[in-house]
N, C-alpha and C. Protein backbone atom coordinates (compact mmCIF):
# COMPACT_ATOMS: atom_id res chain seq x y z
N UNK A 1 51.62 20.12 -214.55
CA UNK A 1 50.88 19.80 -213.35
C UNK A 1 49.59 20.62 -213.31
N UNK A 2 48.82 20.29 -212.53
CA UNK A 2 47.49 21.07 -212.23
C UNK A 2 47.36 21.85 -211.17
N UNK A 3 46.82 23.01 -211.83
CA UNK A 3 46.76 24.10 -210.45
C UNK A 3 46.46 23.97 -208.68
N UNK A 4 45.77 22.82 -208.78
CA UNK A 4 45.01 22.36 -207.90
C UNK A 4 46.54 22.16 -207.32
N UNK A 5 47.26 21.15 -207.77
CA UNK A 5 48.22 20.14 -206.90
C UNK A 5 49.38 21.45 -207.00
N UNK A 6 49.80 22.69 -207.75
CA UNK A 6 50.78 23.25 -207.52
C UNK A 6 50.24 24.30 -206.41
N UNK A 7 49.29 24.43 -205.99
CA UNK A 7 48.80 25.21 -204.97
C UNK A 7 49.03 24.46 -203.47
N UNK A 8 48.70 22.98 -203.53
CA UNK A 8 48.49 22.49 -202.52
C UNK A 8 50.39 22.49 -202.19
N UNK A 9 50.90 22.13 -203.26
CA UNK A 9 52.11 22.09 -202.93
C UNK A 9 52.83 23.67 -202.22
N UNK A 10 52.26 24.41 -202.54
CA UNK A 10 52.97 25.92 -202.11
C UNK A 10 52.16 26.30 -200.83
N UNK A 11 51.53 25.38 -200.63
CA UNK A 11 50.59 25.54 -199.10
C UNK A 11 51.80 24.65 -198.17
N UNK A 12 51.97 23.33 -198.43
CA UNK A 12 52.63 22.67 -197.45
C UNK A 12 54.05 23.50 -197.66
N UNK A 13 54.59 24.18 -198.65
CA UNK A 13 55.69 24.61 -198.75
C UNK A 13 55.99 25.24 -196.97
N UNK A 14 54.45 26.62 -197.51
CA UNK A 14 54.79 27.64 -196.38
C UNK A 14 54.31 26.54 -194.94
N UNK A 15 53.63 25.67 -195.13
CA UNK A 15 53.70 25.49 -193.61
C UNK A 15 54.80 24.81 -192.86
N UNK A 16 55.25 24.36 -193.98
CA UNK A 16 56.66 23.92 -193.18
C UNK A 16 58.05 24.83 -193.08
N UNK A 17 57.54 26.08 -193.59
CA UNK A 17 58.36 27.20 -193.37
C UNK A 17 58.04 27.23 -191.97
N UNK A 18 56.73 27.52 -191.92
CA UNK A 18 56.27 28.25 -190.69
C UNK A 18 56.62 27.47 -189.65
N UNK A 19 56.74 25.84 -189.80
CA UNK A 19 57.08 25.35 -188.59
C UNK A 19 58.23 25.42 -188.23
N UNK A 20 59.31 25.61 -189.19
CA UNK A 20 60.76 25.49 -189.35
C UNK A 20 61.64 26.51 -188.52
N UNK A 21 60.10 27.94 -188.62
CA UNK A 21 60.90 29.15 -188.04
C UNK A 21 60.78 28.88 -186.41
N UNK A 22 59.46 28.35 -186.62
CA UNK A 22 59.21 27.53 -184.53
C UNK A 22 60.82 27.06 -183.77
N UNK A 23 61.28 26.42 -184.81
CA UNK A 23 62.48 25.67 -184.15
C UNK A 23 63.96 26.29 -183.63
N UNK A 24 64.42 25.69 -182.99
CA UNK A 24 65.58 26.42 -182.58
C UNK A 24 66.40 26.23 -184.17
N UNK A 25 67.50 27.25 -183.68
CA UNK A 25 68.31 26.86 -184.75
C UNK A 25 69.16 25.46 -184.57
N UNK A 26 69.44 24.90 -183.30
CA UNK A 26 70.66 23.40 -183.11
C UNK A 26 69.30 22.27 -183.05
N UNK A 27 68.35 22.61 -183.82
CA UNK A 27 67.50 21.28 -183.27
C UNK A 27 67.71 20.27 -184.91
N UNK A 28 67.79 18.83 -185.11
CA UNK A 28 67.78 18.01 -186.35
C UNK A 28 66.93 18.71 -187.50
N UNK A 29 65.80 18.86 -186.95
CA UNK A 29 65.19 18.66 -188.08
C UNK A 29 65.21 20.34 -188.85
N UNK A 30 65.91 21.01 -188.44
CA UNK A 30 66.04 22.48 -188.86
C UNK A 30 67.08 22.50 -190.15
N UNK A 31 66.53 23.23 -191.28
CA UNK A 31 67.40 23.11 -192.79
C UNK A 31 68.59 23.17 -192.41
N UNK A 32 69.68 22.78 -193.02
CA UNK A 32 70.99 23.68 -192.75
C UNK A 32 71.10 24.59 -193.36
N UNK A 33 71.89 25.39 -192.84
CA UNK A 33 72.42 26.81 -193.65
C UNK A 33 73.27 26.57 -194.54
N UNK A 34 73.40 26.92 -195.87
CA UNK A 34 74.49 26.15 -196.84
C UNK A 34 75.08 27.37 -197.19
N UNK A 35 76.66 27.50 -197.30
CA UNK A 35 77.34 28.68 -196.72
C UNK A 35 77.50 28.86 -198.33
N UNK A 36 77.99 30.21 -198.71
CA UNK A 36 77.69 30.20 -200.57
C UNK A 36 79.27 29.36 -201.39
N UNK A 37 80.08 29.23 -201.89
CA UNK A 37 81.02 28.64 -202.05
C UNK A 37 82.06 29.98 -202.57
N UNK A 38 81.67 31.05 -202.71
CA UNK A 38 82.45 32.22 -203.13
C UNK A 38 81.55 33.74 -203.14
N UNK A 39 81.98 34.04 -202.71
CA UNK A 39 81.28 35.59 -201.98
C UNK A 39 82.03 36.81 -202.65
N UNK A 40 81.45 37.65 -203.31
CA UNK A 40 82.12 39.10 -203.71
C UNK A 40 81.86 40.11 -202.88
N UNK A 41 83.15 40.65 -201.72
CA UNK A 41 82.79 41.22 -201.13
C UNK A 41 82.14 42.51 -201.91
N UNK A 42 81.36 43.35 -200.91
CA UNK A 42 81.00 44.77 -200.80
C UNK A 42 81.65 45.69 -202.00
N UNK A 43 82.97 45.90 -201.26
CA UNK A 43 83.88 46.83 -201.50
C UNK A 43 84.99 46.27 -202.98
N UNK A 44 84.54 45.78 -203.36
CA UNK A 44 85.40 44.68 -204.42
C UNK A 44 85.24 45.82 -205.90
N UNK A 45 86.60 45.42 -206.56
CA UNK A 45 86.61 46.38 -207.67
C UNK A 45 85.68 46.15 -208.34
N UNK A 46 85.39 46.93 -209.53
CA UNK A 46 84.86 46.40 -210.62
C UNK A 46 85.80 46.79 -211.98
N UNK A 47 85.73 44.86 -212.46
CA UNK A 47 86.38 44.82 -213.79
C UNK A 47 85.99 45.23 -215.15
N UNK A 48 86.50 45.72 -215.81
CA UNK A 48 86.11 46.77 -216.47
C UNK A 48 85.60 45.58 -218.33
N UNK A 49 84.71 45.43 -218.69
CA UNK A 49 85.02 44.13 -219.63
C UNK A 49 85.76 44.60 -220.63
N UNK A 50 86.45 46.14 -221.17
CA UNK A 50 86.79 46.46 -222.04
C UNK A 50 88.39 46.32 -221.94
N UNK A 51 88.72 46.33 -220.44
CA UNK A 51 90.01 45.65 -219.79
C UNK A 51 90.29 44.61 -220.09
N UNK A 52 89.65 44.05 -220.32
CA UNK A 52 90.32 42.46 -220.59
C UNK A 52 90.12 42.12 -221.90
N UNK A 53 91.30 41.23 -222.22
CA UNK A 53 91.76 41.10 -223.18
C UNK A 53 90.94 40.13 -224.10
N UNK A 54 90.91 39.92 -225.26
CA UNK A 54 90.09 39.11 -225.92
C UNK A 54 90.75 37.50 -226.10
N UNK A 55 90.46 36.63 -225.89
CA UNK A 55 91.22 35.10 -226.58
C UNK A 55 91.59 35.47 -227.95
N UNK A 56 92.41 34.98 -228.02
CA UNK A 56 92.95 34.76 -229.87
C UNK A 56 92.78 33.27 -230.11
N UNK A 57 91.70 33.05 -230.62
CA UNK A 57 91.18 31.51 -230.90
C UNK A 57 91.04 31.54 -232.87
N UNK A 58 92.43 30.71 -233.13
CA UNK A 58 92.44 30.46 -234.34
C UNK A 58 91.49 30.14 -235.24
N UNK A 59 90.54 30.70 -236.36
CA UNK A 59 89.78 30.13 -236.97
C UNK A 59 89.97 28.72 -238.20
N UNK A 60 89.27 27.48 -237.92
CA UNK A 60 89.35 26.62 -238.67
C UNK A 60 88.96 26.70 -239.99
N UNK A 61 89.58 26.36 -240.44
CA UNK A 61 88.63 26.52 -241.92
C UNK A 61 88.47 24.96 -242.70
N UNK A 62 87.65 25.15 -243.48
CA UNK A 62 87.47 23.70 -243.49
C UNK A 62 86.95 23.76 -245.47
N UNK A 63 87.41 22.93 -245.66
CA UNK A 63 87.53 22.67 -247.02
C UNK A 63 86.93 21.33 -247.78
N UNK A 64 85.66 21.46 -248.21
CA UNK A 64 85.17 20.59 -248.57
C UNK A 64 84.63 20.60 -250.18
């Protein structure tokens, strides 16, 4: 694309940020909030990668 049109595009971006923040949050035309599908809390262990075990995935061999 051309600078020209990826500029104009990051102009209407923010202005429809800017109008978006105008709005209530219960009004239609306001984004939805899209909730994440799995969250790691805070306080959550950490797995160690040397802990876990490796697959044992048979090597093929192939004979030609």
């Amino acid at each position: 694309m051309y600078p020209s049109i990826l500029n104009r595009i990051a102009d209407l971006s923010q202005m429809r940020i800017g109008v978006c923040n105008k709005l209530p949050a219960n009004h239609p035309m306001q984004p939805p909030m899209i909730e994440p599908l799995q969250t790691i809390p805070a306080d959550a262990e950490f797995v160690n990668e040397q802990a876990v075990p490796e697959p044992n995935i048979p090597e093929t061999s192939s004979s030609s």
